[in-house]
PDB file of N, CA and C in Angstrom:
ATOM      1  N   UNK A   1      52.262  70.641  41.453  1.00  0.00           N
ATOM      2  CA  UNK A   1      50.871  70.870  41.825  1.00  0.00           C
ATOM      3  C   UNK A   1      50.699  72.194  42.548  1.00  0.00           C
ATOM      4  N   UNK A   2      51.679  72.399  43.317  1.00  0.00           N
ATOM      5  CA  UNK A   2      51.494  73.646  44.492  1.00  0.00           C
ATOM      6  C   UNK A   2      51.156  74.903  43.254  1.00  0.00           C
ATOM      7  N   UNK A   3      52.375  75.010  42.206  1.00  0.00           N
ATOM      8  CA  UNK A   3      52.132  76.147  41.589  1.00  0.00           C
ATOM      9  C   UNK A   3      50.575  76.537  40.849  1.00  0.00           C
ATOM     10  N   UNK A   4      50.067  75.361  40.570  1.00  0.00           N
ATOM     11  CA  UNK A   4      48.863  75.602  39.723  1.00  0.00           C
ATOM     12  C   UNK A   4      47.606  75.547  41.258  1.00  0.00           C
ATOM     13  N   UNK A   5      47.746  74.826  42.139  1.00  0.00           N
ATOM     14  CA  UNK A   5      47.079  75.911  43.133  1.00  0.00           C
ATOM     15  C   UNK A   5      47.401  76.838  43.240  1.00  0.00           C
ATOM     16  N   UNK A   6      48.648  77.483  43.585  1.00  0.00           N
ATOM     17  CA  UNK A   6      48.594  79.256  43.441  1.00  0.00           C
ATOM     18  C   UNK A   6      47.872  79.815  42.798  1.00  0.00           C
ATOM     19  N   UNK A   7      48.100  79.552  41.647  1.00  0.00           N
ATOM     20  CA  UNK A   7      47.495  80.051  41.051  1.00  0.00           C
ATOM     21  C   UNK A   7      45.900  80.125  40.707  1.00  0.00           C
ATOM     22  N   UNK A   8      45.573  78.847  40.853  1.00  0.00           N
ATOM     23  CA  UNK A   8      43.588  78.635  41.265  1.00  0.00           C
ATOM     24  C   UNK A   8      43.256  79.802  41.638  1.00  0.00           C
ATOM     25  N   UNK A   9      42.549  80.510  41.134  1.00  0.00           N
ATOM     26  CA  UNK A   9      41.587  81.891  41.368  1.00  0.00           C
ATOM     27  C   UNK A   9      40.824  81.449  42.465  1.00  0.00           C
ATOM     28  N   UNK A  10      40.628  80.108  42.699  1.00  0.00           N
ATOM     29  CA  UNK A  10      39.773  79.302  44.280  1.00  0.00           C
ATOM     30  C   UNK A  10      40.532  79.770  45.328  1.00  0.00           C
ATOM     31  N   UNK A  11      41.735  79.453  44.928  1.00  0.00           N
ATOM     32  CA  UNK A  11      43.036  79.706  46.372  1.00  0.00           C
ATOM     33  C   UNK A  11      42.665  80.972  46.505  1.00  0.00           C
ATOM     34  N   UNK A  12      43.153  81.975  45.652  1.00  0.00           N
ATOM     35  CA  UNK A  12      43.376  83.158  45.730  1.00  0.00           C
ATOM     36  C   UNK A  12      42.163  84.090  46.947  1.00  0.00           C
ATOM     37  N   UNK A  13      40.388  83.523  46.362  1.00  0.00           N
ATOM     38  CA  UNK A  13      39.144  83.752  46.690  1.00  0.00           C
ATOM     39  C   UNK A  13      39.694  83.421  48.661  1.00  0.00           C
ATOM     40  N   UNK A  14      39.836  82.025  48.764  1.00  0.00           N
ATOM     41  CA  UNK A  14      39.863  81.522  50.149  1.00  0.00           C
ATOM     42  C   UNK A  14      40.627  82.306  50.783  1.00  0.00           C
ATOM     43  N   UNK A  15      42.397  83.047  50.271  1.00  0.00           N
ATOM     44  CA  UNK A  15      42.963  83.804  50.756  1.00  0.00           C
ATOM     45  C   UNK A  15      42.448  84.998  51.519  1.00  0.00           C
ATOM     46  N   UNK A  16      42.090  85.471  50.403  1.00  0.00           N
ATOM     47  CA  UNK A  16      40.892  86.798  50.752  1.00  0.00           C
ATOM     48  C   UNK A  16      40.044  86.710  51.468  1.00  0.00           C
ATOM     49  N   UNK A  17      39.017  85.631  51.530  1.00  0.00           N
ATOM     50  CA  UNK A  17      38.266  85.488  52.684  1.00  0.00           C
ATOM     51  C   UNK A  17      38.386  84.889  53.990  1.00  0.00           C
ATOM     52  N   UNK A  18      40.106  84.424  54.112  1.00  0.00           N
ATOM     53  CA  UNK A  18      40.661  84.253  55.481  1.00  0.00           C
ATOM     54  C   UNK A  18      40.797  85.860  55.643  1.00  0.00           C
ATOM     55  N   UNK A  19      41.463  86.189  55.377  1.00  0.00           N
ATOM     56  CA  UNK A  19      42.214  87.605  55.726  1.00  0.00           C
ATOM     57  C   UNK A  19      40.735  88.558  56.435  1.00  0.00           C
ATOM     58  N   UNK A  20      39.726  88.066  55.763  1.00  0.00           N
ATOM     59  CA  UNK A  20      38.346  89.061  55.983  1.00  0.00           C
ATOM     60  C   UNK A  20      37.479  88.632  57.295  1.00  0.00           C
ATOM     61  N   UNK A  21      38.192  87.568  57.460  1.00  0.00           N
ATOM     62  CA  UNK A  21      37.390  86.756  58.761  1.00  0.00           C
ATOM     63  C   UNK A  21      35.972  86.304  58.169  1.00  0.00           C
ATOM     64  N   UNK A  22      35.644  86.039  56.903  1.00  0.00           N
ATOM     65  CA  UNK A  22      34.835  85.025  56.547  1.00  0.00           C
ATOM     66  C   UNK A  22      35.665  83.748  56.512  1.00  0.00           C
ATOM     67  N   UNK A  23      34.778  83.246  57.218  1.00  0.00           N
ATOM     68  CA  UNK A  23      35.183  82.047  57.986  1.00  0.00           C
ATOM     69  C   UNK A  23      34.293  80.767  57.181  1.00  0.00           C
ATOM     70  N   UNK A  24      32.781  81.029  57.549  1.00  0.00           N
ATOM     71  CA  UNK A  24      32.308  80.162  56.367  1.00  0.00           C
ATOM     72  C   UNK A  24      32.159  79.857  55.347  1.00  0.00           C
ATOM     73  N   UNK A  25      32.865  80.868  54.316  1.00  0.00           N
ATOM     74  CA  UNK A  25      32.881  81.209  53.046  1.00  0.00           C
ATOM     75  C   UNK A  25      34.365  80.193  52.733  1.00  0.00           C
ATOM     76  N   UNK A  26      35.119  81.232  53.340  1.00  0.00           N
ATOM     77  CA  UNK A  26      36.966  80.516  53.345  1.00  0.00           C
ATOM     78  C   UNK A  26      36.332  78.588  53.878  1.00  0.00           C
ATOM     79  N   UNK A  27      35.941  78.735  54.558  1.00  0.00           N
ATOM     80  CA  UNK A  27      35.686  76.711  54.649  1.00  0.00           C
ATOM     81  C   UNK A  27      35.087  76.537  53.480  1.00  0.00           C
ATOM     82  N   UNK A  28      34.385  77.244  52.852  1.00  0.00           N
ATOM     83  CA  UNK A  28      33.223  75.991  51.654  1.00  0.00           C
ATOM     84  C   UNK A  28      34.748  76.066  50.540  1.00  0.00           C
ATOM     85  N   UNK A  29      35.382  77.371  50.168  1.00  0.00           N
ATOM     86  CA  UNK A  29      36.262  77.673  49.230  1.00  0.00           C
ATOM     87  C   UNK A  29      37.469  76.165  49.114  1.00  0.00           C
ATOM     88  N   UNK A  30      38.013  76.252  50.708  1.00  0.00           N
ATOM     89  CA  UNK A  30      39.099  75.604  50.870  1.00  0.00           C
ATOM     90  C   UNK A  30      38.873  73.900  51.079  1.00  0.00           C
ATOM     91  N   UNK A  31      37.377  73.858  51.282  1.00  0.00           N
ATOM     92  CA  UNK A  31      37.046  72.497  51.329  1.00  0.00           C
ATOM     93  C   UNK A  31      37.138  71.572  50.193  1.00  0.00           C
ATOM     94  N   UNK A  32      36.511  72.862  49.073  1.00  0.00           N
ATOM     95  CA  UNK A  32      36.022  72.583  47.258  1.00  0.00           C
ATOM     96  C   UNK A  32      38.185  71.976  46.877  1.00  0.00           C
ATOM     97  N   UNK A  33      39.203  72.597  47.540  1.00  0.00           N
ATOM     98  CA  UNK A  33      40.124  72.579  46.574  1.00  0.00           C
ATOM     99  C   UNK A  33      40.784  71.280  48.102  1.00  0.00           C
ATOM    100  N   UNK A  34      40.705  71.396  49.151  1.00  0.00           N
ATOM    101  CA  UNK A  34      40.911  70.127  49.276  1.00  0.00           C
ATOM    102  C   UNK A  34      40.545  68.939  48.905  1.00  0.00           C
ATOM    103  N   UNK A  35      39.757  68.626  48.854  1.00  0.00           N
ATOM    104  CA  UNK A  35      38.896  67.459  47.935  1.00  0.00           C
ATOM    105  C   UNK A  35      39.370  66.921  46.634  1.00  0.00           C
ATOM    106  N   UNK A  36      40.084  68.112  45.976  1.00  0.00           N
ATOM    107  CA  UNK A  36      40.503  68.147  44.704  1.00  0.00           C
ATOM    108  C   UNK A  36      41.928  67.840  44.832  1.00  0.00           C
ATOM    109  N   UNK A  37      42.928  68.314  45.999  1.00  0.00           N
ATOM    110  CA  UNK A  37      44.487  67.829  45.776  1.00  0.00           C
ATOM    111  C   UNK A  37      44.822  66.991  46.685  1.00  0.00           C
ATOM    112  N   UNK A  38      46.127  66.665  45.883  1.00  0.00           N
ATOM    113  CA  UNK A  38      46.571  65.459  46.403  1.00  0.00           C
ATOM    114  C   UNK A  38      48.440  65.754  47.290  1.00  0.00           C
ATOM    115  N   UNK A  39      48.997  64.737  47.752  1.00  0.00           N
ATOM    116  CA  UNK A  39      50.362  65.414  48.039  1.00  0.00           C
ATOM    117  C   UNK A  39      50.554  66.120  49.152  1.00  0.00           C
ATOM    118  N   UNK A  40      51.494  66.843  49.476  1.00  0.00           N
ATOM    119  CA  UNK A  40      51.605  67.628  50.506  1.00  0.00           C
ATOM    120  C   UNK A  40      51.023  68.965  50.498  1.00  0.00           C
ATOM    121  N   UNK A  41      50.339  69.280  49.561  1.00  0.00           N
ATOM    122  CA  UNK A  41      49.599  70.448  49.427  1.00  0.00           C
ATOM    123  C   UNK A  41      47.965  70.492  49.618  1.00  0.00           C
ATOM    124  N   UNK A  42      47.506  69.248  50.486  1.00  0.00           N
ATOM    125  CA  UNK A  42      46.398  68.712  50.534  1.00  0.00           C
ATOM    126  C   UNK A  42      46.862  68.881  52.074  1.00  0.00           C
ATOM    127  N   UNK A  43      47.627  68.062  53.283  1.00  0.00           N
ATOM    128  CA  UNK A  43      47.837  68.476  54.101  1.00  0.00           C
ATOM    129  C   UNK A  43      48.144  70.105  54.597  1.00  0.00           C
ATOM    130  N   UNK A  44      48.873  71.094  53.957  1.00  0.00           N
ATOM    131  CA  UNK A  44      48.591  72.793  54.682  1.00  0.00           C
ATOM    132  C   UNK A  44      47.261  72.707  53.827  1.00  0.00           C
ATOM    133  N   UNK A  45      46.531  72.378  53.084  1.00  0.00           N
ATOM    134  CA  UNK A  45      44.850  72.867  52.985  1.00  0.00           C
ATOM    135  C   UNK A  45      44.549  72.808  54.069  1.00  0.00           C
ATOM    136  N   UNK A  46      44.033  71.262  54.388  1.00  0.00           N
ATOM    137  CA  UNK A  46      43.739  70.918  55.496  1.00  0.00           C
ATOM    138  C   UNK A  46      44.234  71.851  56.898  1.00  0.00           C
ATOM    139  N   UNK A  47      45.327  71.721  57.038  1.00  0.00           N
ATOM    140  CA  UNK A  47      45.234  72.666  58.204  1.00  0.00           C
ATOM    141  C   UNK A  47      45.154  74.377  58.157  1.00  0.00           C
ATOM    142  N   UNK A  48      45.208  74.613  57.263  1.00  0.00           N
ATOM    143  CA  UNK A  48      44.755  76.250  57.315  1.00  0.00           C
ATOM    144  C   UNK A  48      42.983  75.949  57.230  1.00  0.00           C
ATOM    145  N   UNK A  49      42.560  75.265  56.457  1.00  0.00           N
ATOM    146  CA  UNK A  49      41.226  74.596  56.820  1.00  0.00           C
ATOM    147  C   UNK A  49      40.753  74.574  58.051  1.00  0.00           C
ATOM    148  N   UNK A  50      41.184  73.767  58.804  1.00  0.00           N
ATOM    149  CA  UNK A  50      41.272  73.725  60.152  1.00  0.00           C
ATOM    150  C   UNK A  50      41.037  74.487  61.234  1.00  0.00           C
ATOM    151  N   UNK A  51      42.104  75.666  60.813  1.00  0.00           N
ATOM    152  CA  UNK A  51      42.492  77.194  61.685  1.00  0.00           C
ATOM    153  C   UNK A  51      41.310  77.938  61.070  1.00  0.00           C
ATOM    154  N   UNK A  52      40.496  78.404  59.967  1.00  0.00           N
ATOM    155  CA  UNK A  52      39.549  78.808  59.486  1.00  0.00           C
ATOM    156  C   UNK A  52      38.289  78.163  60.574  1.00  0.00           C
ATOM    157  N   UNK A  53      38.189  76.891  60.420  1.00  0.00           N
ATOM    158  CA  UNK A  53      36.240  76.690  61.346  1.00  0.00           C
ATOM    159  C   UNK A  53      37.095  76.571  62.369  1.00  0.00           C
ATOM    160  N   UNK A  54      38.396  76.855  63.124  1.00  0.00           N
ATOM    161  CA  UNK A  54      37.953  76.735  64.494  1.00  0.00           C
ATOM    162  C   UNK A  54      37.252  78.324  64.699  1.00  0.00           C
ATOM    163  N   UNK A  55      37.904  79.157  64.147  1.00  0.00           N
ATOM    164  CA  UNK A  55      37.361  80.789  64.158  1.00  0.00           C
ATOM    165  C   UNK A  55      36.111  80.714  63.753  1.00  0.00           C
ATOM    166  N   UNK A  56      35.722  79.869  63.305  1.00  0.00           N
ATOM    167  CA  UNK A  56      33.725  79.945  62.911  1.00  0.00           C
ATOM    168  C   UNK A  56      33.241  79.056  64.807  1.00  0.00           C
ATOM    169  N   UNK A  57      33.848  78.484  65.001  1.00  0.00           N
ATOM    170  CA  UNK A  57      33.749  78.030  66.126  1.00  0.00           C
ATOM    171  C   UNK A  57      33.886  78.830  67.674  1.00  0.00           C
ATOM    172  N   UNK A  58      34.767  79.795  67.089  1.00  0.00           N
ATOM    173  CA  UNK A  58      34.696  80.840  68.266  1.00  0.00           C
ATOM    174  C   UNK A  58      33.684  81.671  67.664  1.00  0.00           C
ATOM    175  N   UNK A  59      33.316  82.010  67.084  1.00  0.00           N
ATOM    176  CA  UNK A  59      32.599  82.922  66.636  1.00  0.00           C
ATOM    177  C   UNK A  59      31.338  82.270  67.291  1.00  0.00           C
ATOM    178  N   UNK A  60      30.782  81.261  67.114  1.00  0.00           N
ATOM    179  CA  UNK A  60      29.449  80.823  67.154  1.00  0.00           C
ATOM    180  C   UNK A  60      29.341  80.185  68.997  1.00  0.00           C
ATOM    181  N   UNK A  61      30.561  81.184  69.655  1.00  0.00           N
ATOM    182  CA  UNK A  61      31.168  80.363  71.303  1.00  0.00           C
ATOM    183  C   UNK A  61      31.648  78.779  71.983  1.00  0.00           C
ATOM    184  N   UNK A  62      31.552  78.302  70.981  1.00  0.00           N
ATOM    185  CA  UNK A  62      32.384  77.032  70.994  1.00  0.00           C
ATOM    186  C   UNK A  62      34.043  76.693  70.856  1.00  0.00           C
ATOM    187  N   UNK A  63      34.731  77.005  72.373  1.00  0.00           N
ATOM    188  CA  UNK A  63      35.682  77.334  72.082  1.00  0.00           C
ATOM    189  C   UNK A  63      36.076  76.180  72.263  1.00  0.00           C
ATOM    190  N   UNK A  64      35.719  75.232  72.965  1.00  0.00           N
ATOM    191  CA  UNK A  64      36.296  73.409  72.946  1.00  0.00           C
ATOM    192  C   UNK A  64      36.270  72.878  71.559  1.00  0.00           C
ATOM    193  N   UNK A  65      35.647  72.957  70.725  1.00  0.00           N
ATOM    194  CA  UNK A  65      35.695  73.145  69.571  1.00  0.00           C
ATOM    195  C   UNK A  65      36.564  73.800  68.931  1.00  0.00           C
ATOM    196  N   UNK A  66      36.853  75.102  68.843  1.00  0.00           N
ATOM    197  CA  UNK A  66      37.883  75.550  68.608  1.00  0.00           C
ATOM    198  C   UNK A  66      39.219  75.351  69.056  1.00  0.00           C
ATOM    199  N   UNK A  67      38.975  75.130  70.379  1.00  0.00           N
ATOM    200  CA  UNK A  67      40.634  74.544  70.443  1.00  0.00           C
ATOM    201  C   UNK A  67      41.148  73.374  70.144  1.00  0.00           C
ATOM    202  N   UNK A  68      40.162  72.785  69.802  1.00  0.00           N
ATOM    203  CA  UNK A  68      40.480  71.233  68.665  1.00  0.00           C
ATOM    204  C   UNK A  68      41.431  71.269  67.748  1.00  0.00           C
ATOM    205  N   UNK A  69      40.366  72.372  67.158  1.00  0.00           N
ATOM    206  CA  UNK A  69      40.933  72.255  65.104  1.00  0.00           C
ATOM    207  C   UNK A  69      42.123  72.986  65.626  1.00  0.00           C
ATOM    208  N   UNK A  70      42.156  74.046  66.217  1.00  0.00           N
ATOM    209  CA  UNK A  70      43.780  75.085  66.188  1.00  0.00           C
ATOM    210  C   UNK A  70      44.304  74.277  66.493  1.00  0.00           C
ATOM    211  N   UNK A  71      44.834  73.149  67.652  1.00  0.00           N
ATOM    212  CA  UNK A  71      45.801  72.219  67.811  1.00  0.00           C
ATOM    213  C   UNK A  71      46.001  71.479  66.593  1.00  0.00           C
ATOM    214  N   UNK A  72      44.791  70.968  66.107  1.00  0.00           N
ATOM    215  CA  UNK A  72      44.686  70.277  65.180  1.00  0.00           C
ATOM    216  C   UNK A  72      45.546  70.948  63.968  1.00  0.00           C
ATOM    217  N   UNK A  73      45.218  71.715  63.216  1.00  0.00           N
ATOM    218  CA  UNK A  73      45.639  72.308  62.435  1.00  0.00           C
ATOM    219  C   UNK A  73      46.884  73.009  62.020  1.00  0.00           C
ATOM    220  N   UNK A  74      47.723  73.450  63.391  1.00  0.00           N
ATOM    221  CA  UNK A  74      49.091  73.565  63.754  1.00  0.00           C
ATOM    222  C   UNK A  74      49.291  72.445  63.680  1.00  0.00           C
ATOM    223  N   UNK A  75      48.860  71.230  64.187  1.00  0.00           N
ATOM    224  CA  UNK A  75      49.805  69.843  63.887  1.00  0.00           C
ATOM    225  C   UNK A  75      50.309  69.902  62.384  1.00  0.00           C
ATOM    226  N   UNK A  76      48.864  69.690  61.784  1.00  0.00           N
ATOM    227  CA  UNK A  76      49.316  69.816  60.013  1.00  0.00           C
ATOM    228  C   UNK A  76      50.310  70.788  59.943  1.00  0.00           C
ATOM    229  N   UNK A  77      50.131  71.847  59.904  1.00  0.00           N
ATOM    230  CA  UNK A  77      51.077  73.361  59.172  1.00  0.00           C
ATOM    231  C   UNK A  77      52.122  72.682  60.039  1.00  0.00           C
ATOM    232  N   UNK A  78      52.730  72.311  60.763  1.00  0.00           N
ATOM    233  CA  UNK A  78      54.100  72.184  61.535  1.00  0.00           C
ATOM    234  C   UNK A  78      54.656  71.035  60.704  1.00  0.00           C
ATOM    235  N   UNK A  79      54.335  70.367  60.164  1.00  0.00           N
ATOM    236  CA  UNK A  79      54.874  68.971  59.374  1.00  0.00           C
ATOM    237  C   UNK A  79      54.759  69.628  57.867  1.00  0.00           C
ATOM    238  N   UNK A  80      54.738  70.879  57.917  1.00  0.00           N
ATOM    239  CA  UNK A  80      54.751  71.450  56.022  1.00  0.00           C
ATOM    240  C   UNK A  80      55.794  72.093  55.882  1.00  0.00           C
ATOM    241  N   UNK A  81      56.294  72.415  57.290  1.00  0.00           N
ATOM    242  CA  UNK A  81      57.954  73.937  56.795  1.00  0.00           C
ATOM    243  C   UNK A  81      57.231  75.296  57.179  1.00  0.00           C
ATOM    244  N   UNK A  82      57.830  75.779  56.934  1.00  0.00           N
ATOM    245  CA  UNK A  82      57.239  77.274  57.295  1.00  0.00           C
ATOM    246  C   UNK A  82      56.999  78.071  55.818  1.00  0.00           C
ATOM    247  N   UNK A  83      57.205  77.133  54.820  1.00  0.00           N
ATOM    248  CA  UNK A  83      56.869  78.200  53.726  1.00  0.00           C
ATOM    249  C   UNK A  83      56.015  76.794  52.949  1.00  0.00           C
ATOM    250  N   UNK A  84      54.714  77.261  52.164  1.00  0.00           N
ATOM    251  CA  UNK A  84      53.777  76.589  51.327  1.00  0.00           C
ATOM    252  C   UNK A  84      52.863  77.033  50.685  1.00  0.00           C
ATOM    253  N   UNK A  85      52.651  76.707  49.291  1.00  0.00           N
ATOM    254  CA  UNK A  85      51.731  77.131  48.378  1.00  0.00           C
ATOM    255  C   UNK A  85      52.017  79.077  48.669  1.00  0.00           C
ATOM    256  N   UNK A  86      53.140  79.528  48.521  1.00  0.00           N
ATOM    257  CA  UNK A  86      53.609  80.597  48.540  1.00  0.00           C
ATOM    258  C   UNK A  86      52.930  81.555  49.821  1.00  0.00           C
ATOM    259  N   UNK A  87      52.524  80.857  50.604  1.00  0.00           N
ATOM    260  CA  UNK A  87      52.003  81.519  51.888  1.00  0.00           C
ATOM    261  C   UNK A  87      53.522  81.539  53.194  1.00  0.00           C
ATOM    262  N   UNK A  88      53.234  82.449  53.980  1.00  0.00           N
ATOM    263  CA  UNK A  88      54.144  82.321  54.901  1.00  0.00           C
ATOM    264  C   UNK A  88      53.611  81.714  56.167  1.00  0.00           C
ATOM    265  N   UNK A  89      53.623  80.462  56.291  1.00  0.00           N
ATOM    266  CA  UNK A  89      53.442  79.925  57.096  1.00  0.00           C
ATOM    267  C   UNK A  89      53.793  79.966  58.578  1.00  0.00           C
ATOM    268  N   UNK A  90      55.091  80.536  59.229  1.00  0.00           N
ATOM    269  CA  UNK A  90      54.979  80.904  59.927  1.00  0.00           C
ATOM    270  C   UNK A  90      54.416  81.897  60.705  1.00  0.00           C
ATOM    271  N   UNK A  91      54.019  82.888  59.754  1.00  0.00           N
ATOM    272  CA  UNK A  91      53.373  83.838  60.268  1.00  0.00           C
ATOM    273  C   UNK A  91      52.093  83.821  60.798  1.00  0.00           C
ATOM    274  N   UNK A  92      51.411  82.924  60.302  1.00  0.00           N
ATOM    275  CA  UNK A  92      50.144  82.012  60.582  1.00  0.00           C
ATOM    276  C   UNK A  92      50.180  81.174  61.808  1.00  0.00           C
ATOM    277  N   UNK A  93      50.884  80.310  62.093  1.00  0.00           N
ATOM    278  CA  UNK A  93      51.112  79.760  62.985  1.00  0.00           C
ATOM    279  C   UNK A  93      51.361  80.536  64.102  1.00  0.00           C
ATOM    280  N   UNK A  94      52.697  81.492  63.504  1.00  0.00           N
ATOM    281  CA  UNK A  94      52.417  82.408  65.598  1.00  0.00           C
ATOM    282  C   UNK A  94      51.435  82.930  66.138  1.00  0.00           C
ATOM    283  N   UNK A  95      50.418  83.498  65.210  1.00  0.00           N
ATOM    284  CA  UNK A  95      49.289  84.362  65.302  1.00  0.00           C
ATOM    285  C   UNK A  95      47.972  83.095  66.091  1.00  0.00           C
ATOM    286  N   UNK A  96      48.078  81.962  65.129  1.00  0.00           N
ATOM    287  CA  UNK A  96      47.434  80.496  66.012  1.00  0.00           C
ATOM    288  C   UNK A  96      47.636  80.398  67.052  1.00  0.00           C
ATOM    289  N   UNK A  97      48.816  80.034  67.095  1.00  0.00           N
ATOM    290  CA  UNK A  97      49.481  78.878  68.475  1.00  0.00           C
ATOM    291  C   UNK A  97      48.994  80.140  69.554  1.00  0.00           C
ATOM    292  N   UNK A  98      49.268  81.236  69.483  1.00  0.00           N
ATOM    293  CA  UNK A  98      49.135  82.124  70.823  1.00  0.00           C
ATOM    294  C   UNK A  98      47.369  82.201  71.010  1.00  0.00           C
ATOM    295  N   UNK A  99      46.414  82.529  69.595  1.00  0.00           N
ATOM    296  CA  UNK A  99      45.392  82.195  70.108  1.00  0.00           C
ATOM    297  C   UNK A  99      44.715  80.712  70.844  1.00  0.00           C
ATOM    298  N   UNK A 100      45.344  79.872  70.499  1.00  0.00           N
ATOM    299  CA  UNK A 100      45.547  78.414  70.970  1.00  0.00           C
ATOM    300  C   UNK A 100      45.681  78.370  72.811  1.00  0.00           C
ATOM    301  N   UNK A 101      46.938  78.951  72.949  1.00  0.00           N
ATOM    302  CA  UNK A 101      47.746  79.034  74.440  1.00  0.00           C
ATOM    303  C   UNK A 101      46.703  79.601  74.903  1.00  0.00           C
ATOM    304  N   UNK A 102      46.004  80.614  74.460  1.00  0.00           N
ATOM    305  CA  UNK A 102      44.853  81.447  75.130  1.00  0.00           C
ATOM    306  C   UNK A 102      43.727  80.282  75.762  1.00  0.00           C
ATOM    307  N   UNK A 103      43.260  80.044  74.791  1.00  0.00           N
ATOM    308  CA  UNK A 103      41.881  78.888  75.023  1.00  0.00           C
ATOM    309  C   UNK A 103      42.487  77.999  76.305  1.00  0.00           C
ATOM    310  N   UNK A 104      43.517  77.620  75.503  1.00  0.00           N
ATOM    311  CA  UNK A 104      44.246  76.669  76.627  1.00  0.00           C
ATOM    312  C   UNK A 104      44.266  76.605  77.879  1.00  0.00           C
ATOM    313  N   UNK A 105      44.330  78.119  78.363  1.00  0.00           N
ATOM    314  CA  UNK A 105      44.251  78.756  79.646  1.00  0.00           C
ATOM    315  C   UNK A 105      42.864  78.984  80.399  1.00  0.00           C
ATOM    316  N   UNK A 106      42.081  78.672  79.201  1.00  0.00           N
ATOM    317  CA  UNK A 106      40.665  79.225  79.958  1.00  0.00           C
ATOM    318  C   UNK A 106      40.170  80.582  79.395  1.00  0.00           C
ATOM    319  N   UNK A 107      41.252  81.769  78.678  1.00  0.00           N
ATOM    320  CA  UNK A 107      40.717  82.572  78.674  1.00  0.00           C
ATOM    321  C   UNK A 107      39.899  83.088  77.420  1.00  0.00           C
ATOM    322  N   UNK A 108      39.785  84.159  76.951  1.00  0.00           N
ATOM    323  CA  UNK A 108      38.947  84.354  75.775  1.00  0.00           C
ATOM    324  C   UNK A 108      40.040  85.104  74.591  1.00  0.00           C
ATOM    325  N   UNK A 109      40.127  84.555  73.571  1.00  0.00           N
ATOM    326  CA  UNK A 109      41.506  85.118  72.824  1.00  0.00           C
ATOM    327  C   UNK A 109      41.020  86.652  72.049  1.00  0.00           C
ATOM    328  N   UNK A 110      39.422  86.819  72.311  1.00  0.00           N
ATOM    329  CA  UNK A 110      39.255  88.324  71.364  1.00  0.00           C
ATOM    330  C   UNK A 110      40.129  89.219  71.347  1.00  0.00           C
ATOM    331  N   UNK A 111      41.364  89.715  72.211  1.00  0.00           N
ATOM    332  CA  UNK A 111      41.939  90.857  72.180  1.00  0.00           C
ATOM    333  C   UNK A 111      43.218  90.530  70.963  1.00  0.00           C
ATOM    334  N   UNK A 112      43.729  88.795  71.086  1.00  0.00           N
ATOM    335  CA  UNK A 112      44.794  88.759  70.107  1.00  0.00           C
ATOM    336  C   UNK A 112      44.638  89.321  68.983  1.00  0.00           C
ATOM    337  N   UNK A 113      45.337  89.241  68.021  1.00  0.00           N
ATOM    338  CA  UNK A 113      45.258  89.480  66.442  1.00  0.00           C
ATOM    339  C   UNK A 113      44.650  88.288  65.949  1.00  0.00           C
ATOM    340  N   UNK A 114      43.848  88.910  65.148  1.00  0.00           N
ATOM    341  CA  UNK A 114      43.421  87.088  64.113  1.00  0.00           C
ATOM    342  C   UNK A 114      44.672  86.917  63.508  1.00  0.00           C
ATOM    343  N   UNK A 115      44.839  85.262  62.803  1.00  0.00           N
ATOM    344  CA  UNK A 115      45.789  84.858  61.965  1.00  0.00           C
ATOM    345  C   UNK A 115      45.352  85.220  60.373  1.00  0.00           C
ATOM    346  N   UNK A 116      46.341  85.355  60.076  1.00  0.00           N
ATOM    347  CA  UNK A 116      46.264  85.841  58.553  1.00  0.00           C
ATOM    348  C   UNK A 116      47.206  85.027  57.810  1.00  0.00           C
ATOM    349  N   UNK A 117      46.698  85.260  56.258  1.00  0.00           N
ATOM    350  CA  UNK A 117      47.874  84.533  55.156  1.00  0.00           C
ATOM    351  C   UNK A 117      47.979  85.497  54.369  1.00  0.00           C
ATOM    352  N   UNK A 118      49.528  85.541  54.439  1.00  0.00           N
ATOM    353  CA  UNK A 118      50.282  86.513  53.411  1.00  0.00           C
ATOM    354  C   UNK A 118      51.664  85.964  52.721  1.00  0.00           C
ATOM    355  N   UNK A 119      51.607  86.323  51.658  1.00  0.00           N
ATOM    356  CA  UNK A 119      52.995  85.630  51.350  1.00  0.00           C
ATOM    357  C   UNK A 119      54.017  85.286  51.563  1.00  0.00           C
ATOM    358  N   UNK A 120      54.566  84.584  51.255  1.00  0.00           N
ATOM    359  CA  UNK A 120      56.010  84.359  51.750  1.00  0.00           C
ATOM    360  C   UNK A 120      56.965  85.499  51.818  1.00  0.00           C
ATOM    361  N   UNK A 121      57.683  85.621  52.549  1.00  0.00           N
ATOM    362  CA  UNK A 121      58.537  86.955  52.549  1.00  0.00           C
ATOM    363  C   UNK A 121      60.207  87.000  51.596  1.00  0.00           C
TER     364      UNK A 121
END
């Protein structure tokens, strides 16, 4: 299954519009192909899902909200491996978890790096 999501021109679209910080776009994209799979490739949807509206959530200043889904969503990606649907998953996750630790603290994570998906290395 994973390979023929790769390949989904849907995946590909959601990729691109994580990376762009469309946030509501990447949710309607990644929502349409969760819905649709099944397996362990339905769980990292879901949580890169996740990590996507909490960033619509900071965006719109709801960071209790946001620090939901990022916990949330690292839960998922941490029970997938660090490599899925040819994304590098860890790389995603460090870029999270530290905006995560941020909120955590109280403070405001704008200066981190956003998280991104890029391939596996």
């Amino acid at each position: 299954m994973s390979e023929a999501l790769e390949d989904d021109p849907r995946f590909r679209q959601a990729v691109v519009l994580f990376n762009a910080g469309q946030w509501y776009a990447c949710h309607d994209v990644l929502e349409e192909l969760w819905h649709e799979t099944l397996g362990p490739d339905r769980t990292v949807l879901q949580g890169i899902l996740q990590i996507a509206v909490a960033h619509l959530h900071l965006e719109r200043g709801n960071q209790r909200g946001a620090t939901m889904l990022l916990g949330e969503g690292l839960g998922r990606l941490a029970r997938s491996g660090s490599e899925a649907l040819g994304l590098d998953l860890d790389h995603l996750c460090e870029a999270s978890t530290a905006r995560l630790r941020c909120l955590q603290a109280g403070s405001d994570p704008a200066a981190l790096p956003l998280p991104s998906l890029r391939p596996q290395p």
